[in-house]
N, C-alpha and C. Protein backbone atom coordinates (compact mmCIF):
# COMPACT_ATOMS: atom_id res chain seq x y z
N UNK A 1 -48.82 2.84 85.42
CA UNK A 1 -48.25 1.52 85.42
C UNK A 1 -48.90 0.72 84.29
N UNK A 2 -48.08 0.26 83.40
CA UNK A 2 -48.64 -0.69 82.47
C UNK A 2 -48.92 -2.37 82.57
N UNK A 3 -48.99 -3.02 81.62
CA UNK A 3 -49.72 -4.47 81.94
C UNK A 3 -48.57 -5.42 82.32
N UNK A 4 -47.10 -4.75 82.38
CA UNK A 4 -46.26 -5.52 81.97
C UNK A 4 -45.95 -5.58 83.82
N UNK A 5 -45.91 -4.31 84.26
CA UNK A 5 -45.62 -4.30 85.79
C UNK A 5 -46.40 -4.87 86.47
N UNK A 6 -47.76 -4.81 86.40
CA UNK A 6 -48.80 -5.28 87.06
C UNK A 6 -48.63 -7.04 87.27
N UNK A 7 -48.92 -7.38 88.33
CA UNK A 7 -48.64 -8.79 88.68
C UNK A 7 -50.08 -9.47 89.64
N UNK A 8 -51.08 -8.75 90.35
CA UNK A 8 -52.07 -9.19 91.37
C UNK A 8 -53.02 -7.95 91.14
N UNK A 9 -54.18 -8.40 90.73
CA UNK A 9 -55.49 -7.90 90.32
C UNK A 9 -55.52 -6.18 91.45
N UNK A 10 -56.53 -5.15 90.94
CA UNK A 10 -56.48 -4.45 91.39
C UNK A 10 -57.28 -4.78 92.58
N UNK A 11 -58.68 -5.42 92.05
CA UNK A 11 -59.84 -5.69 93.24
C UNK A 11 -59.68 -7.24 93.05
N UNK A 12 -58.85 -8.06 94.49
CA UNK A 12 -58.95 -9.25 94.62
C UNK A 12 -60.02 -10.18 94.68
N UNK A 13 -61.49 -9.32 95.00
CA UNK A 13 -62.88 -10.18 94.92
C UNK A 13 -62.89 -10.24 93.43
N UNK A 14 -62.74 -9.00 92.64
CA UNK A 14 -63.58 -9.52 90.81
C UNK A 14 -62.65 -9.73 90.32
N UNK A 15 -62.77 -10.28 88.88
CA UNK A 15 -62.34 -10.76 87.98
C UNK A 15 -62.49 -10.11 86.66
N UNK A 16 -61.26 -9.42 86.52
CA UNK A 16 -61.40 -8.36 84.85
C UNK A 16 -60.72 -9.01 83.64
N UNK A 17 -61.51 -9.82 83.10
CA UNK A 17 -61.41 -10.77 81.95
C UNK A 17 -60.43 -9.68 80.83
N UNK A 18 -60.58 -8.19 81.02
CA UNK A 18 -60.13 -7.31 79.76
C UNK A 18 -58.51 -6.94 80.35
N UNK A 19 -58.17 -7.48 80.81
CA UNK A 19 -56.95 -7.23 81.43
C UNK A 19 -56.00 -7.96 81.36
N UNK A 20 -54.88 -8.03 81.07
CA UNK A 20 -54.22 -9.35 80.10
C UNK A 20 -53.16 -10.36 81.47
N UNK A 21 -52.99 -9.03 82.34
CA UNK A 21 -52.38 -9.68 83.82
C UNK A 21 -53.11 -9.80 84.55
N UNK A 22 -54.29 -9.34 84.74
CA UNK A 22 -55.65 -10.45 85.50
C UNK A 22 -55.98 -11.68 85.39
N UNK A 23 -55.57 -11.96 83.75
CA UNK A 23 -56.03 -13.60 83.05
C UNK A 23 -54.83 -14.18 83.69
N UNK A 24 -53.61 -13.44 83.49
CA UNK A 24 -52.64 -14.86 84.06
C UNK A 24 -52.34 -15.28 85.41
N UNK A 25 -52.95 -14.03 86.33
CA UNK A 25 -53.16 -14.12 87.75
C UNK A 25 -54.11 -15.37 88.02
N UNK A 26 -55.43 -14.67 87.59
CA UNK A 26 -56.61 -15.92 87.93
C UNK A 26 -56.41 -17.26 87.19
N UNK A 27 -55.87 -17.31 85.94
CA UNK A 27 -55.77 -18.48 85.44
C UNK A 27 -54.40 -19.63 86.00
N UNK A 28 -53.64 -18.72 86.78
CA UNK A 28 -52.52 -19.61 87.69
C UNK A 28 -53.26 -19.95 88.93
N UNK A 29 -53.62 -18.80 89.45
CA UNK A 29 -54.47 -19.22 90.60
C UNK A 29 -55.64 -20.29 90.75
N UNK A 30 -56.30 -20.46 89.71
CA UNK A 30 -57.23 -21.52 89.47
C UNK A 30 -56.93 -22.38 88.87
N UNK A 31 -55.64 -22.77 88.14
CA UNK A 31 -55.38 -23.98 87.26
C UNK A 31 -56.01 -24.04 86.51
N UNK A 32 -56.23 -23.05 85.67
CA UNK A 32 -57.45 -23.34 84.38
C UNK A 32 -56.92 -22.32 83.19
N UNK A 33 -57.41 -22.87 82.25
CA UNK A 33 -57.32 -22.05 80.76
C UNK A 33 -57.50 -20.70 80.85
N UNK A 34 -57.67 -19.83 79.73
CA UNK A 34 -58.10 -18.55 79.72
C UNK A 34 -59.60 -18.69 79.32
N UNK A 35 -59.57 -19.79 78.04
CA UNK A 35 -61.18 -20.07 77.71
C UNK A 35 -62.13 -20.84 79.02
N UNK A 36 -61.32 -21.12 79.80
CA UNK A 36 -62.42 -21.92 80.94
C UNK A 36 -62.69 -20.75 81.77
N UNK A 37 -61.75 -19.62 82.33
CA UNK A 37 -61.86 -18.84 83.16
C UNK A 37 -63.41 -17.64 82.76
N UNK A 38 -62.77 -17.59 81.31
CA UNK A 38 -63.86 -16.31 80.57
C UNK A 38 -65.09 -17.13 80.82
N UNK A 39 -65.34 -18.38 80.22
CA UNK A 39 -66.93 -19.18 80.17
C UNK A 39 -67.29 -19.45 81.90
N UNK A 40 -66.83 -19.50 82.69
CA UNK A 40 -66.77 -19.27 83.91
C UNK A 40 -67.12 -17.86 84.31
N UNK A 41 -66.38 -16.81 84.14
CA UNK A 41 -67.56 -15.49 84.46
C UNK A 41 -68.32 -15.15 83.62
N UNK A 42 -68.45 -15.77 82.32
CA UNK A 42 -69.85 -15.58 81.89
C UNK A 42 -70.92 -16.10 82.29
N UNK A 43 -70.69 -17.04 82.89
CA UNK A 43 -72.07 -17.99 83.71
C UNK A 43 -72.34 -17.39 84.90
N UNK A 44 -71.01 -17.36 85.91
CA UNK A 44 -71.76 -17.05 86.84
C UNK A 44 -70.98 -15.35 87.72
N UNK A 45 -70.63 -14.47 86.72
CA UNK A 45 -70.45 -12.67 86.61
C UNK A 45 -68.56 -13.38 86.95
N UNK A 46 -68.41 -11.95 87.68
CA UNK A 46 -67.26 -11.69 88.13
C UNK A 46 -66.80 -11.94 89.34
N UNK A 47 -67.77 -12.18 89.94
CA UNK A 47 -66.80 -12.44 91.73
C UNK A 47 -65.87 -13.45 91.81
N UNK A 48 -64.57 -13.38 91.98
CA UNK A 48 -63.58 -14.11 92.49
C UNK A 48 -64.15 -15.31 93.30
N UNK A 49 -64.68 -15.79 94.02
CA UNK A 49 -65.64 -16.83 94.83
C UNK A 49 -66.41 -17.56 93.82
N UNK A 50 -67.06 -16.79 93.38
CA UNK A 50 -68.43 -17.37 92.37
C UNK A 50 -67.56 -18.08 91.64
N UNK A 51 -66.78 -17.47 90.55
CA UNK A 51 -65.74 -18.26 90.04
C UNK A 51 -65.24 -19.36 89.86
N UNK A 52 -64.57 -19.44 91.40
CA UNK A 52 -64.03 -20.43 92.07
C UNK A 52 -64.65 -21.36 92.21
N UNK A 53 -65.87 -21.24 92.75
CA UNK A 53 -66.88 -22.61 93.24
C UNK A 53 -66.87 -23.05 91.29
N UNK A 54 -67.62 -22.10 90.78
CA UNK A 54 -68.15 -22.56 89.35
C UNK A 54 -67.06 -23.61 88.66
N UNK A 55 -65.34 -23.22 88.58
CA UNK A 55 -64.66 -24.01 88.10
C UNK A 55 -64.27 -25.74 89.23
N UNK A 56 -64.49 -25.35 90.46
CA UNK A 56 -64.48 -26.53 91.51
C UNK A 56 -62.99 -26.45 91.68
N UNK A 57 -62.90 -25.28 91.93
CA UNK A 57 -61.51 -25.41 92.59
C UNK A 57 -61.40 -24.57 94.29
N UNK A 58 -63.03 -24.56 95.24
CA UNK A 58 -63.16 -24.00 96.11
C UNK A 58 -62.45 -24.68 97.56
């Protein structure tokens, strides 16, 4: 299956920044940019939660 079918992350806890339908999943889901989402698991990793709190959308 390629990037085009894919629509909802494989692992709903993390967050795979290298994945081009992960960014538009989490970045709809959180109301946020692609650059806020990436500087967001760079601070605080990948967990879907961590994330969340970090951008204040918990």
């Amino acid at each position: 299956m390629d990037d085009t079918t894919k629509t909802r992350p494989h692992d709903a806890q993390r967050i795979n920044i290298n994945e081009r339908y992960e960014l538009q999943y989490w970045t709809e889901k959180f109301g946020c940019t692609i650059d806020e989402l990436k500087a967001a698991v760079a601070k605080v990793g990948v967990m879907a939660a961590d994330v969340e709190r970090e951008l204040g959308r918990a």
